[in-house]
PDB file of N, CA and C in Angstrom:
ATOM      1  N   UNK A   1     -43.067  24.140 -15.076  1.00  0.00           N
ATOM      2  CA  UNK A   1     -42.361  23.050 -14.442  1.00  0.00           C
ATOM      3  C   UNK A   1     -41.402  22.452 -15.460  1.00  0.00           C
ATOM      4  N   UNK A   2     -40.292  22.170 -15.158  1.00  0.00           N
ATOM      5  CA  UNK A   2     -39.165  21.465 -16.136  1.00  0.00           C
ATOM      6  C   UNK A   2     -39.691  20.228 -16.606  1.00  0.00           C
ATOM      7  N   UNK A   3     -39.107  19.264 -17.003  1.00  0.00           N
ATOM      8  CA  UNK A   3     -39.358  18.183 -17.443  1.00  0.00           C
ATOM      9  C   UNK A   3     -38.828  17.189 -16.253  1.00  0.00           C
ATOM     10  N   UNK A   4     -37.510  18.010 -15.736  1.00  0.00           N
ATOM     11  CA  UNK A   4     -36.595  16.876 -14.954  1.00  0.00           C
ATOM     12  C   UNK A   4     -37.919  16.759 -13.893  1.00  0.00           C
ATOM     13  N   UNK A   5     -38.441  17.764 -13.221  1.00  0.00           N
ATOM     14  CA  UNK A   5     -38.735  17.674 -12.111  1.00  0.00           C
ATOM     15  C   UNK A   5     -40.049  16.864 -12.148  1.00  0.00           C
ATOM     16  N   UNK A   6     -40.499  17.113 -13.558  1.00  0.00           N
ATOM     17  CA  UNK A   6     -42.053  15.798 -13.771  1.00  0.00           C
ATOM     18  C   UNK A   6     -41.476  14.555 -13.733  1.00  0.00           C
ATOM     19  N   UNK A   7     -40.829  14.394 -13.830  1.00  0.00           N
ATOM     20  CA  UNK A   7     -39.830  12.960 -13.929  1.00  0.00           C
ATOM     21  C   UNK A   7     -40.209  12.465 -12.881  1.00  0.00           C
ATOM     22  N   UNK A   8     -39.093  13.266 -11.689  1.00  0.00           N
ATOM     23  CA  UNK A   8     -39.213  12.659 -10.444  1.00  0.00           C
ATOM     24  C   UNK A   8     -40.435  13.012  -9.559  1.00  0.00           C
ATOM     25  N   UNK A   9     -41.145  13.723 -10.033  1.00  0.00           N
ATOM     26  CA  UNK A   9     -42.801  13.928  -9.139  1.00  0.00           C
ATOM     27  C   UNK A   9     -43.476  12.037  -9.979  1.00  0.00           C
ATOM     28  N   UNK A  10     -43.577  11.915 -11.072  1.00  0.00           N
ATOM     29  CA  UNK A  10     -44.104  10.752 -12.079  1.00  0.00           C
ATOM     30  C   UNK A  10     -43.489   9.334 -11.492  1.00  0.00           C
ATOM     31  N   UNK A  11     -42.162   9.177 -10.806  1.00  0.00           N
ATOM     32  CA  UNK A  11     -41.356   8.646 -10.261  1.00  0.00           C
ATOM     33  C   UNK A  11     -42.053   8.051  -9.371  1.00  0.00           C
ATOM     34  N   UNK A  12     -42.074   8.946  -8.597  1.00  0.00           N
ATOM     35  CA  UNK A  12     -42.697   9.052  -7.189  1.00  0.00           C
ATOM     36  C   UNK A  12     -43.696   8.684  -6.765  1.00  0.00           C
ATOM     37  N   UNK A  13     -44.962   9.212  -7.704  1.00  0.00           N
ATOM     38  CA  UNK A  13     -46.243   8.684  -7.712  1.00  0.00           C
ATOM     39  C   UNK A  13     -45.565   6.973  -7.808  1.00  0.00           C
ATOM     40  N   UNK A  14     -45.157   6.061  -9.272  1.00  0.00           N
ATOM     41  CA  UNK A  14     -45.198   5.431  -9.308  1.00  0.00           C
ATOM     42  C   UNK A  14     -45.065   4.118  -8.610  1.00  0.00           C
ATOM     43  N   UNK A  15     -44.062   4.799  -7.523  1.00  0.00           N
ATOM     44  CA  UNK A  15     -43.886   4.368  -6.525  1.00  0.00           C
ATOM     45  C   UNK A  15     -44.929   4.068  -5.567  1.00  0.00           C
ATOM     46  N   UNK A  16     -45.630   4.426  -5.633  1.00  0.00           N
ATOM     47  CA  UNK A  16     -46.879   4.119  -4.525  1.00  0.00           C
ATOM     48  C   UNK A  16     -47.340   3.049  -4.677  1.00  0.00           C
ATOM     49  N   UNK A  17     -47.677   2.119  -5.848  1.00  0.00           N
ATOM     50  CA  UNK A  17     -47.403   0.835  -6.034  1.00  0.00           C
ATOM     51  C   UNK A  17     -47.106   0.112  -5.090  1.00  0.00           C
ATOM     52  N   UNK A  18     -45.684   0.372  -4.694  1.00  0.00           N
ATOM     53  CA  UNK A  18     -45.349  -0.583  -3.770  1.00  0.00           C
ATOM     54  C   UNK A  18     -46.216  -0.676  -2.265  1.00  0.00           C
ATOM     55  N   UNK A  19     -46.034   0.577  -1.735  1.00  0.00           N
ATOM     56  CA  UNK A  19     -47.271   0.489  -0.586  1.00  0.00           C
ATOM     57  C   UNK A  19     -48.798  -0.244  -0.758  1.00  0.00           C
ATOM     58  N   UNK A  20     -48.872  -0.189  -1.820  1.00  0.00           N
ATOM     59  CA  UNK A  20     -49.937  -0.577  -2.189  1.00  0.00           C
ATOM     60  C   UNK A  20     -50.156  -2.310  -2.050  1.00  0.00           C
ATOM     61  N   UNK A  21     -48.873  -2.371  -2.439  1.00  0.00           N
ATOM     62  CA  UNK A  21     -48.468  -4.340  -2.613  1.00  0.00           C
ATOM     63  C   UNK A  21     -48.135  -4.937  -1.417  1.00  0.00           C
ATOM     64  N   UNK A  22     -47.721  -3.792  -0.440  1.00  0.00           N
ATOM     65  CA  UNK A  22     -47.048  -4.145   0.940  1.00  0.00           C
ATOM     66  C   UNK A  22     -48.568  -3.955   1.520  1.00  0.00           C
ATOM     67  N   UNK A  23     -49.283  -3.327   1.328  1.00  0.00           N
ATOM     68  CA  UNK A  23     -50.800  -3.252   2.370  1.00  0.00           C
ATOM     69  C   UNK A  23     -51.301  -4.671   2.118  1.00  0.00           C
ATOM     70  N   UNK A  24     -51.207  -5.278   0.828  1.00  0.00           N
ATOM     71  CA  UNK A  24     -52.173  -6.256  -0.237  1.00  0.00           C
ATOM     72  C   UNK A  24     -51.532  -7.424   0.726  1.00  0.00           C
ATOM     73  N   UNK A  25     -50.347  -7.767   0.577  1.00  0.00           N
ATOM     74  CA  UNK A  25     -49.561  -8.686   1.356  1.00  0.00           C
ATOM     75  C   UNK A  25     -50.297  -8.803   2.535  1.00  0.00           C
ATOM     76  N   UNK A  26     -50.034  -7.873   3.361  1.00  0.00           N
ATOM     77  CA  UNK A  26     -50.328  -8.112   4.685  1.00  0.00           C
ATOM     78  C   UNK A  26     -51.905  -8.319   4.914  1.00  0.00           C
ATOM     79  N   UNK A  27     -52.767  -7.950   4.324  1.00  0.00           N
ATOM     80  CA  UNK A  27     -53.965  -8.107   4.323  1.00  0.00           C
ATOM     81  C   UNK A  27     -54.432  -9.629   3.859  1.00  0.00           C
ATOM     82  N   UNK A  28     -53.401 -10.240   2.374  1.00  0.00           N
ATOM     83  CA  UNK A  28     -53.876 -11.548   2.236  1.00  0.00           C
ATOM     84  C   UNK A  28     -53.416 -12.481   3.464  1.00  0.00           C
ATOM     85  N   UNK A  29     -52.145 -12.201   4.140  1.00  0.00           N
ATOM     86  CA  UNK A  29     -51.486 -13.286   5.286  1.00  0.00           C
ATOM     87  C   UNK A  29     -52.629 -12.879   6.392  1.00  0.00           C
ATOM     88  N   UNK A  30     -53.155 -11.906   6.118  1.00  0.00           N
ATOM     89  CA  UNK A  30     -53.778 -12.154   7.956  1.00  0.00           C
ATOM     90  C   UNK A  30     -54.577 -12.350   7.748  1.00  0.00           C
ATOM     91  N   UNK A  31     -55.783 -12.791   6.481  1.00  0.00           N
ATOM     92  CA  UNK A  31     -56.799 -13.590   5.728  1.00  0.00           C
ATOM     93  C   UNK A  31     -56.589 -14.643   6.240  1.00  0.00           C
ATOM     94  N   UNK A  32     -55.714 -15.278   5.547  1.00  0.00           N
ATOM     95  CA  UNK A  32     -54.871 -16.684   5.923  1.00  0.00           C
ATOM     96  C   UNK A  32     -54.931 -17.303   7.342  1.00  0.00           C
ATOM     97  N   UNK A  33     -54.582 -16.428   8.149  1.00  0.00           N
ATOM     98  CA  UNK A  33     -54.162 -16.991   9.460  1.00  0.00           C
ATOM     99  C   UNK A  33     -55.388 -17.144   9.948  1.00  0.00           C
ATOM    100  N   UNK A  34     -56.396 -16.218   9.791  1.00  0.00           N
ATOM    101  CA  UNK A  34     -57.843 -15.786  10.722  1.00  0.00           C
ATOM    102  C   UNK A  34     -58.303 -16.976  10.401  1.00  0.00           C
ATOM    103  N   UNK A  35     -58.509 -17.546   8.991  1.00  0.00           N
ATOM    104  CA  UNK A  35     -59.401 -18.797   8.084  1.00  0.00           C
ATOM    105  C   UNK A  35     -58.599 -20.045   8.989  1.00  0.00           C
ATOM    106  N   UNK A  36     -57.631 -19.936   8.759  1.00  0.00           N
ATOM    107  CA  UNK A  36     -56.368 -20.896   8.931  1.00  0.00           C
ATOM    108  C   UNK A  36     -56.881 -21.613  10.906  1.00  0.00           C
ATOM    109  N   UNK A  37     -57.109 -20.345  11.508  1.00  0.00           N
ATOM    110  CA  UNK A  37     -57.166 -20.577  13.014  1.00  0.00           C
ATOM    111  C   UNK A  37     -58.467 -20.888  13.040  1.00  0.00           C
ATOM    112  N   UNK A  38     -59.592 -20.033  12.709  1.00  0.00           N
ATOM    113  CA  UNK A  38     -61.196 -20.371  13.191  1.00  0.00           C
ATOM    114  C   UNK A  38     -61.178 -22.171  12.007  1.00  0.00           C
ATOM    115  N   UNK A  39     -60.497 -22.637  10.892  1.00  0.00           N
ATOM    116  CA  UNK A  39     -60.541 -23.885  10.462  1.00  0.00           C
ATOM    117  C   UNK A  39     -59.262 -24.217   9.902  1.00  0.00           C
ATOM    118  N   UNK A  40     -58.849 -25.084  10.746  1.00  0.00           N
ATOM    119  CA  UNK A  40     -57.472 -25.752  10.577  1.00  0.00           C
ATOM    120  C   UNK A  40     -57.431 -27.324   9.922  1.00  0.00           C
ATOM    121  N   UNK A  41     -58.771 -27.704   9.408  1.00  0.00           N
ATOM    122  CA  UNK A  41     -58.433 -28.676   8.464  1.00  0.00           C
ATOM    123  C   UNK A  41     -58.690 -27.616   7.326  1.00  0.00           C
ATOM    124  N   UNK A  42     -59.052 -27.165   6.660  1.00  0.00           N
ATOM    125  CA  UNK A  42     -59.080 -26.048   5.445  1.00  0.00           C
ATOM    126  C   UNK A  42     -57.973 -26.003   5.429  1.00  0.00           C
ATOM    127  N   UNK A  43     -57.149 -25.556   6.379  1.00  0.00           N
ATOM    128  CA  UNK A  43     -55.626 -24.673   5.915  1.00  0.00           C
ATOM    129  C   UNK A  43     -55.067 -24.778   4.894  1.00  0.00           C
ATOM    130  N   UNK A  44     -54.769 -26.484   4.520  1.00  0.00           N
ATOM    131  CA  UNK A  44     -53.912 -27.036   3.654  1.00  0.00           C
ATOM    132  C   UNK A  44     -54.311 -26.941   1.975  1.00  0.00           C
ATOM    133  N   UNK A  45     -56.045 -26.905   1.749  1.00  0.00           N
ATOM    134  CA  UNK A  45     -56.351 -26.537   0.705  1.00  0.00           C
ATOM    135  C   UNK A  45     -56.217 -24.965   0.175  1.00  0.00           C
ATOM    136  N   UNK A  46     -56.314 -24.328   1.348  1.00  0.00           N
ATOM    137  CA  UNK A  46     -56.335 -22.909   1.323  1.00  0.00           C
ATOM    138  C   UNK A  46     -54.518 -22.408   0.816  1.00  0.00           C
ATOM    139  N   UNK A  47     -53.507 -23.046   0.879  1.00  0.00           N
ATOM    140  CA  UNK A  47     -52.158 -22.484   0.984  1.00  0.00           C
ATOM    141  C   UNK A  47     -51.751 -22.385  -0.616  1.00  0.00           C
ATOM    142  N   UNK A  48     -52.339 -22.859  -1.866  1.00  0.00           N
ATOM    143  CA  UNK A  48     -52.115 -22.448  -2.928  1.00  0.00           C
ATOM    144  C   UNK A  48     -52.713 -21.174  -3.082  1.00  0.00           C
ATOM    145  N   UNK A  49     -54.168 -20.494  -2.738  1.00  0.00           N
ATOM    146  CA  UNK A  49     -54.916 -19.774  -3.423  1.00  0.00           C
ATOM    147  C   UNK A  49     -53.661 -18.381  -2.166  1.00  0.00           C
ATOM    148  N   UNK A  50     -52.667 -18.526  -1.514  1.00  0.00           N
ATOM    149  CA  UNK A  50     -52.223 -17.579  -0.297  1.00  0.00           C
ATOM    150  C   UNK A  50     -51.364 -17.487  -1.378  1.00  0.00           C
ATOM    151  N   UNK A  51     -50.523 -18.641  -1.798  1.00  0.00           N
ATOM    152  CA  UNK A  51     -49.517 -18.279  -2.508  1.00  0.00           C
ATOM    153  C   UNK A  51     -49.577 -17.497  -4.307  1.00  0.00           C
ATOM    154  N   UNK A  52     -50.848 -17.990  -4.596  1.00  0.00           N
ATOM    155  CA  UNK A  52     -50.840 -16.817  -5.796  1.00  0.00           C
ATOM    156  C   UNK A  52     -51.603 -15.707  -5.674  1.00  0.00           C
ATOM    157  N   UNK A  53     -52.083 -15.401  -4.374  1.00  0.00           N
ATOM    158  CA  UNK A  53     -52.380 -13.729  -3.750  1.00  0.00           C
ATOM    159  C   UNK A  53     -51.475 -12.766  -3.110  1.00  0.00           C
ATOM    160  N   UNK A  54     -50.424 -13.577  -3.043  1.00  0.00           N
ATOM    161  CA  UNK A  54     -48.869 -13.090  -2.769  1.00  0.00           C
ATOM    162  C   UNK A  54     -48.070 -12.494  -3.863  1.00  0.00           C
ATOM    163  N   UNK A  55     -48.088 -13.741  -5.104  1.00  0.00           N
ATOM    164  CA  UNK A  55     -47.232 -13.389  -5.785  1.00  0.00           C
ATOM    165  C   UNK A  55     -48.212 -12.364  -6.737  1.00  0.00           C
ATOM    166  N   UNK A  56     -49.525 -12.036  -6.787  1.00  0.00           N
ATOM    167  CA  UNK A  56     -49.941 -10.952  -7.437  1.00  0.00           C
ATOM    168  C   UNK A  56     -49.937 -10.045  -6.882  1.00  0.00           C
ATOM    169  N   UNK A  57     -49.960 -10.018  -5.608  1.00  0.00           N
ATOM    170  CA  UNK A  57     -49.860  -8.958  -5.317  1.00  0.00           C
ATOM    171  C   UNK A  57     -48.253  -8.079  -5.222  1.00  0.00           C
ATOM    172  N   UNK A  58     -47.210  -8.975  -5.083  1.00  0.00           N
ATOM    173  CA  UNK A  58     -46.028  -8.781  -5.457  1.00  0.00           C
ATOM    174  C   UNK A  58     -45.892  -8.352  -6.787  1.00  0.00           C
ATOM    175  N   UNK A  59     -46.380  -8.683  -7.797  1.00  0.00           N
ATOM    176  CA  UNK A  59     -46.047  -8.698  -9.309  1.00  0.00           C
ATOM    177  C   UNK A  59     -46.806  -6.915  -9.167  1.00  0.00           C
ATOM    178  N   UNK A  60     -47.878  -6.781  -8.757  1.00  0.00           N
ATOM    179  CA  UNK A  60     -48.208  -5.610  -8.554  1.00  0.00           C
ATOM    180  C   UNK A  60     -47.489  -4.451  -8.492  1.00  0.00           C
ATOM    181  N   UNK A  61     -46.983  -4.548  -7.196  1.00  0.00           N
ATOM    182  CA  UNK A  61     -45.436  -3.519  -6.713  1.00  0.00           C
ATOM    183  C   UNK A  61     -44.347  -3.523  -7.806  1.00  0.00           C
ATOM    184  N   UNK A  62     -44.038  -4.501  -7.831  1.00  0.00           N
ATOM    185  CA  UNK A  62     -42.733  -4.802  -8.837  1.00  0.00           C
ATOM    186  C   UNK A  62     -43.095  -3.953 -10.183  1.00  0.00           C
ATOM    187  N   UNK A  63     -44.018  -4.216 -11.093  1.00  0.00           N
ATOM    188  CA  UNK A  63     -44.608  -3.275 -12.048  1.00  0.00           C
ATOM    189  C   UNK A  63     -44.252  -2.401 -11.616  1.00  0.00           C
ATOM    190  N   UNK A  64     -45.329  -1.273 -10.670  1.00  0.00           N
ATOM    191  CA  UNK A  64     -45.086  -0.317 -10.152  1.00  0.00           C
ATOM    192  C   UNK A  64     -43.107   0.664  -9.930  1.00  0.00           C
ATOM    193  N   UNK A  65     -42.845  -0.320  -9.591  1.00  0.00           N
ATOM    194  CA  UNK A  65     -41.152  -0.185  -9.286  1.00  0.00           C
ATOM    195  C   UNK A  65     -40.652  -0.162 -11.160  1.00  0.00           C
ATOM    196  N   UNK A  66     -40.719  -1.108 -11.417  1.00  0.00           N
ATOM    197  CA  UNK A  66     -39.980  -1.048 -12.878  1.00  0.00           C
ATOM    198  C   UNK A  66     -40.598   0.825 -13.837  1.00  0.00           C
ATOM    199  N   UNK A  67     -42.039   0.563 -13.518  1.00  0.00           N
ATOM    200  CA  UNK A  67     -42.492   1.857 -14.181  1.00  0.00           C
ATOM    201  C   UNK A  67     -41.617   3.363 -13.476  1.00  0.00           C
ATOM    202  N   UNK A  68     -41.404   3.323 -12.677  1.00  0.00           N
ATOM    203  CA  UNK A  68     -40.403   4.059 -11.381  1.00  0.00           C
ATOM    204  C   UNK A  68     -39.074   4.454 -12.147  1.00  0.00           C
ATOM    205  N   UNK A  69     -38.413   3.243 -12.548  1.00  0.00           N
ATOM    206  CA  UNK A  69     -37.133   3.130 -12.546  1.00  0.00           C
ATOM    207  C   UNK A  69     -36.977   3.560 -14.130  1.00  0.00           C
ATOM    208  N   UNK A  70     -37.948   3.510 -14.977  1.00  0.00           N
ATOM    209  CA  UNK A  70     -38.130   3.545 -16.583  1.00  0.00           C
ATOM    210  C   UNK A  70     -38.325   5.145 -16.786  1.00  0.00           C
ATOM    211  N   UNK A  71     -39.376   5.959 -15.892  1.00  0.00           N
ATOM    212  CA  UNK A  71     -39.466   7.551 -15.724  1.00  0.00           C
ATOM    213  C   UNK A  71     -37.946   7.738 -15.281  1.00  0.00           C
ATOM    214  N   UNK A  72     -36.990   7.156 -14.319  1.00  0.00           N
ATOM    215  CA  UNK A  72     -35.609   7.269 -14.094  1.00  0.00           C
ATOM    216  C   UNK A  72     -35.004   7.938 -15.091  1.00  0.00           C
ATOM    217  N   UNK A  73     -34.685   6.152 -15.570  1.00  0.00           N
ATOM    218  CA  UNK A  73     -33.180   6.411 -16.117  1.00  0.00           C
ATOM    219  C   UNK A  73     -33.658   6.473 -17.976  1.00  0.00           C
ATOM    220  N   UNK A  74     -35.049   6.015 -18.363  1.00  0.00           N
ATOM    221  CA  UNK A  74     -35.076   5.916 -19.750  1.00  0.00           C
ATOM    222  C   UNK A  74     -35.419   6.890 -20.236  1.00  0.00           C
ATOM    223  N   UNK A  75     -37.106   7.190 -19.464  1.00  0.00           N
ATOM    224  CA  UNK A  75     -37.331   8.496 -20.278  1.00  0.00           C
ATOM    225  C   UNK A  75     -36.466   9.808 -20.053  1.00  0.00           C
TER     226      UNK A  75
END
């Protein structure tokens, strides 16, 4: 196998990340809503711990993507 083509197979994988962050997302919001609906005085304490299960799980993907883009154009 060349090198170029481990690149973009290594790429690729890395990429999976993101699916990974897009499943995580959707799984913490519909956490949220289920808690949110069966107890709606909770909600309001509950909307910090949504928002930093978001952004980790975002920071997740994003890694993922930068490691992507670094097999790209660096190595």
């Amino acid at each position: 196998m060349e090198a170029e083509a481990a690149k973009y197979i290594g790429a690729g994988i890395a990429c999976l990340a993101l699916a990974g962050a897009g499943i995580g997302i959707g799984l913490i919001f519909s956490s949220y809503l289920q808690g949110a609906l069966r107890n709606p005085s909770a909600a309001q304490a509950q909307f910090p711990n949504l928002l930093l299960g978001f952004a980790l799980a975002e920071a997740t993907g994003l890694f993922g993507l930068l490691v992507a883009l670094i097999l790209l154009f660096v190595v």
